[in-house]
Protein backbone atom coordinates (compact mmCIF):
# COMPACT_ATOMS: atom_id res chain seq x y z
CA UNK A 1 48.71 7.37 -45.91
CA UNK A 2 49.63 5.68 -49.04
CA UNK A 3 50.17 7.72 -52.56
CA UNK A 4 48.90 6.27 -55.39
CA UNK A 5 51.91 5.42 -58.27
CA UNK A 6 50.20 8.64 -60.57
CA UNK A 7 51.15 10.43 -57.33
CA UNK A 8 54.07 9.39 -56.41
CA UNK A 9 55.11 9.65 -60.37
CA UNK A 10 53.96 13.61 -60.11
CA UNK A 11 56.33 14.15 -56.96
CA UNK A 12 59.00 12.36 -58.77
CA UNK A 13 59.09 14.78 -61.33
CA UNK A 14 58.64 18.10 -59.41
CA UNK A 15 61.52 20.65 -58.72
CA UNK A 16 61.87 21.35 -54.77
CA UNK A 17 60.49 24.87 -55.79
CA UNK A 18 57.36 23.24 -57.16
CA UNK A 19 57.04 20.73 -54.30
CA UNK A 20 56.95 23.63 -52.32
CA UNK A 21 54.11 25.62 -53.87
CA UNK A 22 52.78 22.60 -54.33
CA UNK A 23 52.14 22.22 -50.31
CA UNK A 24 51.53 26.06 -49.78
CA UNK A 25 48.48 25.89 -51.48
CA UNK A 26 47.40 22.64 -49.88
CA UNK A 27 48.12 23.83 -46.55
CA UNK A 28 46.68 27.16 -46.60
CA UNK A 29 42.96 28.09 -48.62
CA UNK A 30 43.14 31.80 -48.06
CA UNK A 31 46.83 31.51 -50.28
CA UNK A 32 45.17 28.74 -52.44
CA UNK A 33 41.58 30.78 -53.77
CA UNK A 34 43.41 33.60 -55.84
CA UNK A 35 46.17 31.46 -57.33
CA UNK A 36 44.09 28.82 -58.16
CA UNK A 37 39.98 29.36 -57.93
CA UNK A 38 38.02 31.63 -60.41
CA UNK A 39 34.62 32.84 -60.15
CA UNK A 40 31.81 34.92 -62.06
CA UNK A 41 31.21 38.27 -61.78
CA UNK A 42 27.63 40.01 -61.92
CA UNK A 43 29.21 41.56 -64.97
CA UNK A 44 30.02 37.94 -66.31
CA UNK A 45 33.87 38.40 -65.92
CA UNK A 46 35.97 35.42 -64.89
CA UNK A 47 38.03 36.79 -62.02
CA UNK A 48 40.59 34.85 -59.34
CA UNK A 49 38.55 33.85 -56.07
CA UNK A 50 40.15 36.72 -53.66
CA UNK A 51 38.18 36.31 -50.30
CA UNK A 52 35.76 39.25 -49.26
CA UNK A 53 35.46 40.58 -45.74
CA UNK A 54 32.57 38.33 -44.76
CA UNK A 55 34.10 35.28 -45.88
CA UNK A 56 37.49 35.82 -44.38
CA UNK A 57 35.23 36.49 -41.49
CA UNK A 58 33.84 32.46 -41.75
CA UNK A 59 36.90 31.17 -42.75
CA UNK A 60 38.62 32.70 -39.60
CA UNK A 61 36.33 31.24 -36.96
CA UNK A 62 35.73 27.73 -39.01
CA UNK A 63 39.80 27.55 -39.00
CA UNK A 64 39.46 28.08 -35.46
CA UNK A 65 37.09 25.21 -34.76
CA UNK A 66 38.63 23.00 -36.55
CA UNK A 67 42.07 24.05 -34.70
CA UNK A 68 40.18 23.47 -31.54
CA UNK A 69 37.87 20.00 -32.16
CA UNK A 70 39.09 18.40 -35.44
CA UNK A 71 35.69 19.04 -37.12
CA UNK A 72 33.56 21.86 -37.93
CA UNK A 73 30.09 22.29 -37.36
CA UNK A 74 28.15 25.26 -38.74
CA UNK A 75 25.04 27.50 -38.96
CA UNK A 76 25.22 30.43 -41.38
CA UNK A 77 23.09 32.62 -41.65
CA UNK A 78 22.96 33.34 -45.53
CA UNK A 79 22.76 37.23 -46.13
CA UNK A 80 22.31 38.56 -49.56
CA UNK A 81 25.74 38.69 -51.71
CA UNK A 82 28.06 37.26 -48.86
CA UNK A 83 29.39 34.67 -50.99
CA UNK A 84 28.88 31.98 -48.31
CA UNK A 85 28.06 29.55 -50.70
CA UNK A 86 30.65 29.96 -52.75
CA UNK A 87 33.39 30.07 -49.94
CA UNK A 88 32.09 26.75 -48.95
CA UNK A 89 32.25 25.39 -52.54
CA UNK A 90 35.47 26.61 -53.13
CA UNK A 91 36.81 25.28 -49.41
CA UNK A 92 34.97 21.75 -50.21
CA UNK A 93 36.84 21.88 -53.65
CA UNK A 94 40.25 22.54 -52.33
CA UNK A 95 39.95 19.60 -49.53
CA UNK A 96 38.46 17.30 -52.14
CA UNK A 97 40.82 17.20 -54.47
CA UNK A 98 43.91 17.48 -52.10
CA UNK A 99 43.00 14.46 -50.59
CA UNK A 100 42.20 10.99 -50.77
CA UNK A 101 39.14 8.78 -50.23
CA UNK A 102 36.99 12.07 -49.88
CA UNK A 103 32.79 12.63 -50.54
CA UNK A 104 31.31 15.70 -50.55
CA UNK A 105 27.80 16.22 -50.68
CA UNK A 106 26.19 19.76 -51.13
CA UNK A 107 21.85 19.40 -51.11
CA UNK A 108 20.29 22.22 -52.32
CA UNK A 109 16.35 23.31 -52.83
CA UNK A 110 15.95 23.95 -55.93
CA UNK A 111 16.98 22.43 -59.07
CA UNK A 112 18.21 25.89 -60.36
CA UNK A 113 20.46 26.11 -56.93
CA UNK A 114 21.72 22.94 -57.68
CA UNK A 115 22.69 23.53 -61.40
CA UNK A 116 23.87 27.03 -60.19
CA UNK A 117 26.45 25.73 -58.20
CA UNK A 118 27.68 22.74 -59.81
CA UNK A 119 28.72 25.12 -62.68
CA UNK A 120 30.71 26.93 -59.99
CA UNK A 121 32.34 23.90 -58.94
CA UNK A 122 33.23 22.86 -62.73
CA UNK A 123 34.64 26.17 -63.20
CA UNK A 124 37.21 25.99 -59.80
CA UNK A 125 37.88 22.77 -61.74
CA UNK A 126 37.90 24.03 -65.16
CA UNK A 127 40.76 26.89 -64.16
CA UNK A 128 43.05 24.75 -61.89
CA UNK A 129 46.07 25.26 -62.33
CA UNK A 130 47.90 21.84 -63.43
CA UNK A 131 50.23 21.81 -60.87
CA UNK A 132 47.00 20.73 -58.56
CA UNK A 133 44.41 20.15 -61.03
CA UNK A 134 43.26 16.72 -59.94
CA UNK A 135 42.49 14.22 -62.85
CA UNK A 136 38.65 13.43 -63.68
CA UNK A 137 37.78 9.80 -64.41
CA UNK A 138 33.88 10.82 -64.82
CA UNK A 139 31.87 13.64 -64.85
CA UNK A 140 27.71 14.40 -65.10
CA UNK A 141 25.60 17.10 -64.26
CA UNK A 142 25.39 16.34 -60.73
CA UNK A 143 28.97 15.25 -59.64
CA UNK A 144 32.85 15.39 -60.57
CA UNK A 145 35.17 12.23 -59.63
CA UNK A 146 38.10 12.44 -59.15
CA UNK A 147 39.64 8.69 -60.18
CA UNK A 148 43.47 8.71 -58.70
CA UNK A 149 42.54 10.18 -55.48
CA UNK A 150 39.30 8.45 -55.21
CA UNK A 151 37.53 11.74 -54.25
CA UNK A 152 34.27 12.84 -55.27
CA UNK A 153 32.40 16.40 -55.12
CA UNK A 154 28.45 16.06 -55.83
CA UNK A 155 25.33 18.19 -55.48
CA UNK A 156 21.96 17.03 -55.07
CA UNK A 157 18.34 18.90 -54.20
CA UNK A 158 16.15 17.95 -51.72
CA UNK A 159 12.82 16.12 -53.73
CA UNK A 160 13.52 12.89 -52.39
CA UNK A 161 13.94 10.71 -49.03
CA UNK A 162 16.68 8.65 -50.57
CA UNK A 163 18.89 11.78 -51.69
CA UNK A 164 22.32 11.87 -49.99
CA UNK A 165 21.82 8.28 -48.09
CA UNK A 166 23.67 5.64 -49.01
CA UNK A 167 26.83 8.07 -48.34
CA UNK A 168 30.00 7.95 -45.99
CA UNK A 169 30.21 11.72 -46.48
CA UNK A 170 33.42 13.83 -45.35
CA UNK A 171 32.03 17.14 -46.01
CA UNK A 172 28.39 17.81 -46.22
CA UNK A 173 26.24 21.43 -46.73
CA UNK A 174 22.88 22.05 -46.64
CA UNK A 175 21.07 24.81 -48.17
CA UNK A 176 18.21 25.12 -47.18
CA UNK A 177 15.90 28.08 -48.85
CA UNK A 178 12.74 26.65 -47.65
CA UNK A 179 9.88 28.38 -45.44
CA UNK A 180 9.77 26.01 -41.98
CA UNK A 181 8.18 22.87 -42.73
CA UNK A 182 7.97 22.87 -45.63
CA UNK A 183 11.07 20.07 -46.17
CA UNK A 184 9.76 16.42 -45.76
CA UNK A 185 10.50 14.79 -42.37
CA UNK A 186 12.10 11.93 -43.80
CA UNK A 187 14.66 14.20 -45.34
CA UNK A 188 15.19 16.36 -42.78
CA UNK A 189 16.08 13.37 -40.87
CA UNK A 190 18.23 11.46 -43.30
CA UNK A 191 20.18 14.80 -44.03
CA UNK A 192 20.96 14.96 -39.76
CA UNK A 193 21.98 11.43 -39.83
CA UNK A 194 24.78 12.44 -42.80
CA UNK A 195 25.64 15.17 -40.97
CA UNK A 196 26.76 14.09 -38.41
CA UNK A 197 28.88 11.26 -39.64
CA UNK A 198 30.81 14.25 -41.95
CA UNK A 199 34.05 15.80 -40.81
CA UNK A 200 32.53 19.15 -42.12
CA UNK A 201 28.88 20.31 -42.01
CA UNK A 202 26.98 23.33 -42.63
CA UNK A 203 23.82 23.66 -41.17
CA UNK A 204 20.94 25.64 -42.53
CA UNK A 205 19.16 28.94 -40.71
CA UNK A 206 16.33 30.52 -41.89
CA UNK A 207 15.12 33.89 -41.15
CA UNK A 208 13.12 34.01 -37.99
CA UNK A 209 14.51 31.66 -36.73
């Protein structure tokens, strides 16, 4: 793959012992979240991302499918406090902006979801560390772009046939809070279509079902 000159100038510059870190915490998300993620607290307390037992639980058997098949394809089950959601975001941040040429797509319910976790995802970006901070060319309420990797990390909620078409999406999640059938057809559909073109999906399950 070819690095961009900004790239290429960054390695230039960087000691073998920052090289090194450097590709530790590309390689490896469970080393990457504390050093380099923060998240809110109940208590409002901006704290390093350390992993809980339920999402090193997730992270350990999507690590293994993607080990196994080269993609991952998943239905979670969203239990109260887990911190699914913001495992995923944090994951989906950390390929993003490690790589080049990337989309990632979250679709949410709810306006207030969607706001909700597009402030998480400014704040992973917001507390990067420089040494893999990756440089913003634009920025709205709805989506971060990284310009010298040609990455982008947006969030969108479900209102709309058109939302999230139009999209060669690498990673893709869907949360979906709604009672069953209550989401339009048309969108149901168009978000299985993006699916399944993405290298990463999460699926929604609702309970009951």
């Amino acid at each position: 793959m070819l690095q961009s000159a900004a790239t290429r100038m960054l390695s230039a510059t960087l000691s073998d012992r920052e090289r090194a870190v450097r590709q530790k915490l590309k390689d490896d998300f469970e080393h990457y979240a504390p050093r380099c993620l923060r998240i809110r607290t109940k208590s409002g307390k901006i704290v390093p991302f350390t992993l809980n037992k339920a999402q090193l639980y997730i992270h350990e058997r999507l690590q293994a499918q993607l080990l196994r098949s080269g993609s991952v394809r998943a239905l979670i089950l969203k239990g109260r406090q887990q911190g699914a959601s913001t495992y995923i975001g944090g994951r989906f941040f950390w390929r993003t902006s490690h790589n080049r040429g990337v989309r990632t797509f979250i679709l949410t319910h709810q306006e207030d979801s969607t706001a909700a976790l597009f402030e998480m995802v400014s704040r992973y970006h917001e507390h990067c560390p420089a040494l893999v901070k990756p440089s913003t060319g634009a920025a709205n309420a709805k989506e971060l772009l990284f310009d010298r990797l040609d990455s982008g990390y947006k969030v969108g909620t479900a209102g709309s046939k058109a939302v999230g078409r139009g999209n060669t999406l690498q990673f893709y999640d869907w949360l979906d809070g709604l009672p069953r059938g209550t989401l339009p057809e048309g969108l149901r559909s168009g978000s299985a279509a993006t699916a399944i073109s993405a290298t990463w999906a999460r699926w929604p399950t609702r309970r009951g079902v």
